[in-house]
Protein backbone atom coordinates (compact mmCIF):
# COMPACT_ATOMS: atom_id res chain seq x y z
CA UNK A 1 118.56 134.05 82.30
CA UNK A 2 117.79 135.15 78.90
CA UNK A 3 115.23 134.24 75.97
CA UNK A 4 116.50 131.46 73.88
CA UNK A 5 115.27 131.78 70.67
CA UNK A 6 112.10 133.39 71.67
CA UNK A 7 110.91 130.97 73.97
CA UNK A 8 110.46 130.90 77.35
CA UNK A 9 113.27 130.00 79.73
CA UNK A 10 112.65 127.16 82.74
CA UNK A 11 112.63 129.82 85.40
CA UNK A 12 109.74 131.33 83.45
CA UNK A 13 107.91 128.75 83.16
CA UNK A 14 108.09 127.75 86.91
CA UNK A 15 107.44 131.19 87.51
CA UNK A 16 104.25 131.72 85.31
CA UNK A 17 102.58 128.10 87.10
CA UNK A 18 102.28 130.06 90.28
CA UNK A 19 98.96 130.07 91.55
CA UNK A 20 97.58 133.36 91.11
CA UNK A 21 93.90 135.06 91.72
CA UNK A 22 92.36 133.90 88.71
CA UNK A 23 93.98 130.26 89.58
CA UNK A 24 92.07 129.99 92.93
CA UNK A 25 89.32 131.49 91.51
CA UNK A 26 88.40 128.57 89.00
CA UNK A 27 89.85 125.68 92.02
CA UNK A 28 87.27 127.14 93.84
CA UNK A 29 84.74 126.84 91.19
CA UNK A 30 85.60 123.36 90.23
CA UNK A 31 85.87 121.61 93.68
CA UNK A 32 82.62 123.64 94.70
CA UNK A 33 80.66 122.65 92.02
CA UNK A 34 82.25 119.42 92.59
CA UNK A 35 81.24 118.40 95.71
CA UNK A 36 78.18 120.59 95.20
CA UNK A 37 77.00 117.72 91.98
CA UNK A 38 78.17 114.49 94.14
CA UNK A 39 75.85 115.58 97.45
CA UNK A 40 73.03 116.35 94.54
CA UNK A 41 73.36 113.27 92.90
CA UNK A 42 74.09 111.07 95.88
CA UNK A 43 70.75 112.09 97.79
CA UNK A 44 69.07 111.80 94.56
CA UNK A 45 70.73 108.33 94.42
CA UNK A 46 70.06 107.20 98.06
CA UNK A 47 66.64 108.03 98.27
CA UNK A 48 65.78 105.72 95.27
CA UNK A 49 67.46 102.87 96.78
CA UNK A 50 66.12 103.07 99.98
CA UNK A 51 62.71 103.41 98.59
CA UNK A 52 63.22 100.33 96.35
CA UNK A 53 64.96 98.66 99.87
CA UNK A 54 62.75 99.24 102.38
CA UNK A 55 60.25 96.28 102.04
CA UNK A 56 62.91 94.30 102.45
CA UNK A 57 64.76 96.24 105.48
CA UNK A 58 61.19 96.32 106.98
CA UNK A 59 60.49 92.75 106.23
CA UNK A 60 64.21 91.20 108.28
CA UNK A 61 63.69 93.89 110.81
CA UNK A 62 67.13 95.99 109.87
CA UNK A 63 68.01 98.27 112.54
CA UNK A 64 68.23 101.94 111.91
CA UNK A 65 71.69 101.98 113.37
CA UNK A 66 72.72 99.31 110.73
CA UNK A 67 70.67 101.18 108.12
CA UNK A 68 71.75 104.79 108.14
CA UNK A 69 76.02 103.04 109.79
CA UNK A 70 76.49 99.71 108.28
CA UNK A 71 75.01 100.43 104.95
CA UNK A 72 74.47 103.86 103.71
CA UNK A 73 77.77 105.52 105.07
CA UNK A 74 79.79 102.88 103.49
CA UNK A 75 77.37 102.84 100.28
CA UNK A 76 77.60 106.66 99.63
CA UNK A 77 81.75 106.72 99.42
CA UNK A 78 81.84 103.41 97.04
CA UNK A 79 79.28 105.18 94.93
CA UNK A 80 81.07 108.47 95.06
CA UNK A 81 84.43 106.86 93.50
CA UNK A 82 82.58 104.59 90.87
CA UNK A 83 81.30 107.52 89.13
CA UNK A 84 84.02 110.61 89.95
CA UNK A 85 84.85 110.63 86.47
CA UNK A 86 81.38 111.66 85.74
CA UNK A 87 80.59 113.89 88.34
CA UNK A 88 84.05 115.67 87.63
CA UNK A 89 82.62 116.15 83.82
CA UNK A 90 79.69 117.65 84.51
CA UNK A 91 81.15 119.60 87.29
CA UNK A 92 83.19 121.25 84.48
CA UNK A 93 81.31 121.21 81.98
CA UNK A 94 78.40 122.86 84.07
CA UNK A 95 81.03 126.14 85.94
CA UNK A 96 82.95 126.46 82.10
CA UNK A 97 79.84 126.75 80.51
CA UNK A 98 78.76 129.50 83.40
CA UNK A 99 81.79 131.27 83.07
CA UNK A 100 81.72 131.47 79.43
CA UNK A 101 78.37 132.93 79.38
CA UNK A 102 79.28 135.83 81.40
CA UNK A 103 82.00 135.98 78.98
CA UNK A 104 84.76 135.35 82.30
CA UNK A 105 86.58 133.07 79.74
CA UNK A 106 87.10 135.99 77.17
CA UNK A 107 87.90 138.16 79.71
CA UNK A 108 90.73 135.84 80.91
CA UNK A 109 92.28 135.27 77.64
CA UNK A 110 92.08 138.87 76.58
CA UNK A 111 94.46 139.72 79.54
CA UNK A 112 96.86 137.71 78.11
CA UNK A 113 96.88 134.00 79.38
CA UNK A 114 97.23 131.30 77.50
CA UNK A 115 94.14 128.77 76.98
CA UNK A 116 96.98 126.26 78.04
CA UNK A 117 98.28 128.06 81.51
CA UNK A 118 94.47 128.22 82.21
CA UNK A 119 94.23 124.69 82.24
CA UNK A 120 96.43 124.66 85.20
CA UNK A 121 94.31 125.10 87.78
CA UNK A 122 91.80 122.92 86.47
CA UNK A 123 94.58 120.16 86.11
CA UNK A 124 95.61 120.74 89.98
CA UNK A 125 91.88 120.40 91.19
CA UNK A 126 91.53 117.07 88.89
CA UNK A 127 95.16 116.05 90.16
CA UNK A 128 93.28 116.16 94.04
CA UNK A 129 90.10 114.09 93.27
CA UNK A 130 92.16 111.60 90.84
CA UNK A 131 94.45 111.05 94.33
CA UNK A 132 91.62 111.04 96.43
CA UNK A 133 89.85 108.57 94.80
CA UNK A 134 93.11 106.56 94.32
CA UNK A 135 93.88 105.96 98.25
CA UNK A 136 89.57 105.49 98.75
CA UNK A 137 89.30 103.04 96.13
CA UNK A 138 92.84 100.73 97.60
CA UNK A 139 93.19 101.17 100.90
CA UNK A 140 89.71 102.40 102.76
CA UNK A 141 86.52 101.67 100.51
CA UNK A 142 87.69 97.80 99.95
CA UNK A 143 86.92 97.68 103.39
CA UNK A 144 84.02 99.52 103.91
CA UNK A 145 82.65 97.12 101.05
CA UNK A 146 83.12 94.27 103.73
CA UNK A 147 80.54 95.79 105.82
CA UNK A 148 78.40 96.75 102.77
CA UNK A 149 78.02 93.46 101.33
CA UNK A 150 77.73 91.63 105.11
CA UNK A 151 74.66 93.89 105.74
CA UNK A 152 73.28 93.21 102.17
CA UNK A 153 73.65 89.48 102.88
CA UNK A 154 71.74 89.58 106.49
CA UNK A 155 68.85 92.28 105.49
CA UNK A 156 68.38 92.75 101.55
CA UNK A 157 68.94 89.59 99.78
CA UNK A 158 66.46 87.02 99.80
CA UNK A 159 69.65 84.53 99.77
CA UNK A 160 73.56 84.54 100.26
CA UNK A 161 75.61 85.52 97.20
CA UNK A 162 77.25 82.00 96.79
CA UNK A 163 75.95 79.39 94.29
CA UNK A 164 76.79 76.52 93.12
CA UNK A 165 79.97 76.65 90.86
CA UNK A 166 80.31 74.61 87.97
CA UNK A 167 83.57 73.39 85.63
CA UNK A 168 85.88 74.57 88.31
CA UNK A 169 89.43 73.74 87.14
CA UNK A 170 92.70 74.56 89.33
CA UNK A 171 96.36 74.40 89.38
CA UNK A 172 97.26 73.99 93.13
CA UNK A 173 101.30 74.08 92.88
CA UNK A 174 104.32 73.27 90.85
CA UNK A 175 107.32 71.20 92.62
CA UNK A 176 109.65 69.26 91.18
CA UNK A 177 108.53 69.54 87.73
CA UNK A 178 104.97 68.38 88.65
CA UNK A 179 102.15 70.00 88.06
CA UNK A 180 98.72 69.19 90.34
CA UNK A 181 96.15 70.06 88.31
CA UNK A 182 92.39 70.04 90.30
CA UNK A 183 88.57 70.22 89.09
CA UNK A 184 85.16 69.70 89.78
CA UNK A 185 82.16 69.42 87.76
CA UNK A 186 80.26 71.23 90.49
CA UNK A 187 80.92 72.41 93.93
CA UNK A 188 78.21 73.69 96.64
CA UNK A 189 80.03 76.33 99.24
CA UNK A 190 76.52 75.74 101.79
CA UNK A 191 77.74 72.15 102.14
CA UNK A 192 81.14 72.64 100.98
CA UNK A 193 80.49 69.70 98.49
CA UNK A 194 81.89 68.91 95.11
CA UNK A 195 81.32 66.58 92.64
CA UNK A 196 82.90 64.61 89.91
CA UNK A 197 85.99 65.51 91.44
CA UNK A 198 89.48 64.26 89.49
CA UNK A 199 93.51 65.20 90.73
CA UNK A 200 95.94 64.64 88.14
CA UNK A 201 99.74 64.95 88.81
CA UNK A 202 102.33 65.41 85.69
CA UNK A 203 105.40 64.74 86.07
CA UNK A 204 107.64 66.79 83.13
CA UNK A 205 104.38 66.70 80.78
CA UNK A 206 103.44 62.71 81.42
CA UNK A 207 100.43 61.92 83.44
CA UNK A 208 101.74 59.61 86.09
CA UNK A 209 98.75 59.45 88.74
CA UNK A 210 95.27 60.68 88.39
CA UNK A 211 92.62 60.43 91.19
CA UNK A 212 88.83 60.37 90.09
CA UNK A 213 85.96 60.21 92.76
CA UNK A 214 82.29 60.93 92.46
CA UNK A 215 82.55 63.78 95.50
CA UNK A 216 84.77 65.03 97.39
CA UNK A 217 84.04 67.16 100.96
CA UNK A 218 85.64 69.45 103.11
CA UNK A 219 86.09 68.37 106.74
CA UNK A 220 86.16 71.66 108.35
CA UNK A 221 87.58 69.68 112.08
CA UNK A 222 90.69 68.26 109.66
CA UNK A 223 90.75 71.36 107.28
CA UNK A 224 91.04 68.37 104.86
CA UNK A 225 89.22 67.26 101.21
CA UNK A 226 87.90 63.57 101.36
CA UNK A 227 87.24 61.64 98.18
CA UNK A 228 84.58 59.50 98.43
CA UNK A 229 83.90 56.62 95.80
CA UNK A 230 87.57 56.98 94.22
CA UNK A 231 90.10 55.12 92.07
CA UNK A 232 93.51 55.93 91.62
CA UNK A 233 95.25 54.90 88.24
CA UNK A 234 99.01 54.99 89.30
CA UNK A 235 100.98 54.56 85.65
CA UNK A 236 104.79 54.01 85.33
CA UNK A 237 107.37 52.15 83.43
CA UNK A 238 106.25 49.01 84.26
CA UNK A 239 102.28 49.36 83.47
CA UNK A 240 99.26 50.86 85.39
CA UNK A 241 98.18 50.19 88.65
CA UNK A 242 94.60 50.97 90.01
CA UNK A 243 93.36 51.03 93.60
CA UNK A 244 89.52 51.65 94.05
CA UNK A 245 87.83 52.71 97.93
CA UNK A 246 84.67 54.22 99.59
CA UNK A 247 87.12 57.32 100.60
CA UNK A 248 90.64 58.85 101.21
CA UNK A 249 92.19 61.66 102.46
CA UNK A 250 93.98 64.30 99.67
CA UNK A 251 96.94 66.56 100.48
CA UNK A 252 94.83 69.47 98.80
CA UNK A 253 96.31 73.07 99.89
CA UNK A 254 93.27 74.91 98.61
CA UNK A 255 90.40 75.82 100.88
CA UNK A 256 86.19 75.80 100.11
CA UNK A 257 86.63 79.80 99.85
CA UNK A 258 88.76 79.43 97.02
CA UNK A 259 85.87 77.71 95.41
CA UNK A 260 83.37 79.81 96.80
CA UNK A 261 84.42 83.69 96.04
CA UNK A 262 81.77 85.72 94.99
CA UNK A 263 82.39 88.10 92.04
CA UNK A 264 81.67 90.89 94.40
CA UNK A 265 84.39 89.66 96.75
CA UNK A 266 87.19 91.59 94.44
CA UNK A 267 86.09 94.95 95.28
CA UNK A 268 86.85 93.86 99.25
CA UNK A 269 90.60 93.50 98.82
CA UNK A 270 92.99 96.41 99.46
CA UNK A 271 95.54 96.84 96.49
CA UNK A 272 98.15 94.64 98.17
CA UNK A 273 95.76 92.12 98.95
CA UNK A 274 94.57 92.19 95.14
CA UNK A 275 98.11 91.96 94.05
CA UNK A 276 98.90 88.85 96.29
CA UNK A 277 95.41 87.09 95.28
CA UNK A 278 95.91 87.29 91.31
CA UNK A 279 99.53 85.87 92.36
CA UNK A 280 97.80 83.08 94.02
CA UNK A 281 95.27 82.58 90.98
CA UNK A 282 98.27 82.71 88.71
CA UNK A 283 99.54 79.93 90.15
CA UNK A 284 96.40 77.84 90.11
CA UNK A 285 95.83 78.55 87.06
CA UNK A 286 92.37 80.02 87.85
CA UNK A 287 89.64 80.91 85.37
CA UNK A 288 88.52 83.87 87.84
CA UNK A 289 92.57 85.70 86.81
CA UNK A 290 90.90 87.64 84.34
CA UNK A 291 88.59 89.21 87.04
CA UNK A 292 90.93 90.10 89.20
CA UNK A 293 93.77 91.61 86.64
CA UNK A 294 90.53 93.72 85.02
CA UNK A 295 89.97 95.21 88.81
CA UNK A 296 94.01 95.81 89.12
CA UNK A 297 93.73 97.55 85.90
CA UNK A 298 90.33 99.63 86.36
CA UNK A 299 91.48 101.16 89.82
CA UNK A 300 94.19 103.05 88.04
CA UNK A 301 92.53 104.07 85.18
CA UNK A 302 89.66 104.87 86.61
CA UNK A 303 91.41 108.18 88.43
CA UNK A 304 93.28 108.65 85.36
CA UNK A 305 90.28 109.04 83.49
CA UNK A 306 89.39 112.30 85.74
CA UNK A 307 92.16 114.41 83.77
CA UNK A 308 91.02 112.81 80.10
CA UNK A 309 86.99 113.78 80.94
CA UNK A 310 88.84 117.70 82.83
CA UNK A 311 89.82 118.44 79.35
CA UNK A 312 86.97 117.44 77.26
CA UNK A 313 85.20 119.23 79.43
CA UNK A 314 87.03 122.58 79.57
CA UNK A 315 87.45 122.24 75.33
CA UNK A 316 83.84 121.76 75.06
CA UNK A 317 82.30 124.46 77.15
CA UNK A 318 84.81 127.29 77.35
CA UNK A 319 83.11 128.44 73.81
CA UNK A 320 79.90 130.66 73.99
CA UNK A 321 77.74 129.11 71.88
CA UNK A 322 73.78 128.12 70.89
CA UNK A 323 71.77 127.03 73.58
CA UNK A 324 74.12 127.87 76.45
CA UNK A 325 74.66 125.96 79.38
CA UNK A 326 71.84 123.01 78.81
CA UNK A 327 73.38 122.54 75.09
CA UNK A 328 76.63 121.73 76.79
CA UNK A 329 75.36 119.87 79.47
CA UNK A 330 74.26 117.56 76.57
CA UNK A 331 76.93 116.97 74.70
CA UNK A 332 78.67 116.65 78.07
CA UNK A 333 76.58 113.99 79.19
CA UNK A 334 76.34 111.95 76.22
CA UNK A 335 79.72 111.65 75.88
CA UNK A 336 80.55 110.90 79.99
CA UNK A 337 77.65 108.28 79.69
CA UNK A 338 79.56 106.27 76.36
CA UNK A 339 82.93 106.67 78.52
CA UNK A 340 81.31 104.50 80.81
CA UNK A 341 79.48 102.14 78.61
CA UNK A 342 82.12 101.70 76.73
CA UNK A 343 84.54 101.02 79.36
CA UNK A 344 81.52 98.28 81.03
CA UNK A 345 81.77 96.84 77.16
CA UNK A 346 85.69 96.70 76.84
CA UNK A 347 85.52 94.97 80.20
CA UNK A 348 82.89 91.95 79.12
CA UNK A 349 85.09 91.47 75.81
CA UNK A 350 88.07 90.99 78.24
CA UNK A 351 86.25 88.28 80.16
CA UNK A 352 84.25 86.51 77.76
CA UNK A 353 87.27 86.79 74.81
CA UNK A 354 90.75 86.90 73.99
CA UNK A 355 91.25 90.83 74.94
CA UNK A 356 94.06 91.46 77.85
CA UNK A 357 92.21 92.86 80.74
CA UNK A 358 94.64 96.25 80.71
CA UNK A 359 94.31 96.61 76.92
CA UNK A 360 90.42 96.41 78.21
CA UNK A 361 90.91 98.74 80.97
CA UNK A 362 92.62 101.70 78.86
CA UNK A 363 91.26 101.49 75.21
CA UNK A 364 88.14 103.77 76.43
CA UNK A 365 91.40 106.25 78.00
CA UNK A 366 93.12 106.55 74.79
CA UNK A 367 90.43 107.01 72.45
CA UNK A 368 88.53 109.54 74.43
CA UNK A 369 92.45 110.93 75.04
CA UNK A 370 92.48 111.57 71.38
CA UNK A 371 88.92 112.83 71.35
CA UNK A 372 90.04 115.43 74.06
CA UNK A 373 93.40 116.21 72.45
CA UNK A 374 91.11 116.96 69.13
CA UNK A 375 88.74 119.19 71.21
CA UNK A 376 91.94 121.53 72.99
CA UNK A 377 92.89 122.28 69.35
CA UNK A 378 89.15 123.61 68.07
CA UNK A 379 88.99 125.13 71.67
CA UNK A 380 88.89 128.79 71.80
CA UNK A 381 92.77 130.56 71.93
């Protein structure tokens, strides 16, 4: 197959992406140093929180076994994937730099490859950890975060996560044009209590029924809410009608632990199970969507966000310059550290205001996407 027009053929460029002794060379270098920065900064990182933990473990009588099993082996691997994106930076930025001291980069462009084919193998290694912290983060750390937060609860915290909730407002289901709308003013999960508890049902937009009560409790033997101190106003064509009580049965679908979630909860579901709860919260209308859709959202850009910080990194430090290795360490970590702050800001405007929680998710991807795509072009040819 011949040159067309001076530019490569397919079968050319197939051919020149095979992984070659320079390729493995630099996978080598970037999964060692890799692995080499998250065992570095994850002792660093667990023996600071066991120091600042051990009153406590020592004080409820923790047991090793629970300590070192329960807690730490499922507290290294969640910690690991929350911060790949960074240790994947400064794993670059920290070999690149190396290499381009000893003048390894030169050498490799001077024999004729192209700064973009040397990307490749630095793409491949970032394609592995972006998948490998893909299936940990959806399908095995939401699960190891059950065990986490259960050993938290029994031997670190002074007191369980759950609190009171307050201004709880739901939509339990839609039938036949009705709409059952639900809230509380407060609700207690300890005693599985609420208070100033209304139901209204409308019918096609009209309020026909609404059911106020001063509490309402679950009875955990029934698996039923009972309003206690009610009165129902009942309104159709032919006027109101209103029927007070000490207490009545509802026909309430939702459970206590749809009242009681704790924030934390989110990072315990698998991605199915994520997927099928913000379908649920959809439907009742649920002030805790945004929450959910912003954790949907994160665990995909999150590994996406390894191959955005690969080539920042590579563009920054593949040019010898002034102050070597610690100068681009710097600028490395000054710009990893704003990735994440402003991805924890993006994230609070998407809960506390009007911006969509995967507009919040990927602004910090595309700008620092055009930040890296401004870096390959001042990058050394």
């Amino acid at each position: 197959m011949e040159r067309l027009n001076g530019k490569k053929t397919f079968r050319e460029v197939i051919g020149s992406l095979r992984l070659k002794l320079i390729d493995a060379y630099i996978i080598r270098k970037f999964l060692g140093t890799f692995f080499f920065c998250i065992v570095l900064i994850l002792t660093i990182a667990v023996v600071f929180d066991f120091a600042e933990k051990i009153d406590n473990f020592m004080e409820k009588q923790a047991p090793v076994k629970a300590i070192i099993f329960d807690y730490y082996m499922n507290f290294i691997p969640y910690f690991a994937t929350l911060f790949a994106p960074l240790f994947v930076f400064i794993a670059v930025i920290f070999f690149t730099s190396k290499m381009a001291v000893n003048t390894e980069i030169i050498a490799i462009l001077n024999s004729g490859m192209s700064f973009m084919r040397m990307m490749w193998p630095y793409f491949l290694s970032a394609l592995a950890i972006a998948a490998f912290t893909f299936v940990l983060t959806n399908f095995i750390i939401p699960k190891s975060n059950l065990i986490r937060m259960d050993f938290e609860d029994k031997y670190y915290r002074s007191s369980g996560r759950k609190v009171t909730r307050e201004d709880i407002h739901r939509q339990e289901f839609k039938q036949d044009n009705q709409n059952v709308l639900v809230y509380m003013g407060s609700y207690n999960p300890l005693s599985q209590r609420g208070q100033n508890f209304t139901i209204e049902k409308i019918d096609s937009g009209r309020l026909v029924s609404k059911l106020s009560a001063t509490s309402v409790i679950y009875d955990t033997a029934l698996h039923k809410w009972t309003a206690l101190n009610y009165y129902i106003r009942e309104i159709n064509g032919y006027g109101e009608k209103i029927t007070r009580g000490s207490s009545i049965d509802t026909t309430l679908h939702i459970k206590p632990s749809d009242f009681s979630r704790d924030p934390g909860f989110v990072g315990t579901m698998t991605y199915r199970e994520l997927g099928d709860y913000i379908s649920l919260l959809r439907l009742q209308g649920s002030e805790e969507l945004k929450l959910f859709l912003i954790e949907k959202h994160r665990r995909f850009a999150n590994p996406f966000a390894v191959f955005i910080l690969t080539l920042i990194g590579v563009s920054l430090s593949s040019r010898k310059i002034r102050g070597g290795i610690g100068m681009n360490i710097g600028i490395g970590l000054i710009l990893s550290f704003s990735y994440i702050l402003f991805l924890q800001f993006a994230s609070q405007f998407s809960l506390k205001g009007n911006l969509g929680p995967m507009l919040a998710m990927w602004i910090p991807n595309i700008i620092y996407s055009i930040i890296a795509l401004v870096l390959y072009k001042l990058a050394p040819k």
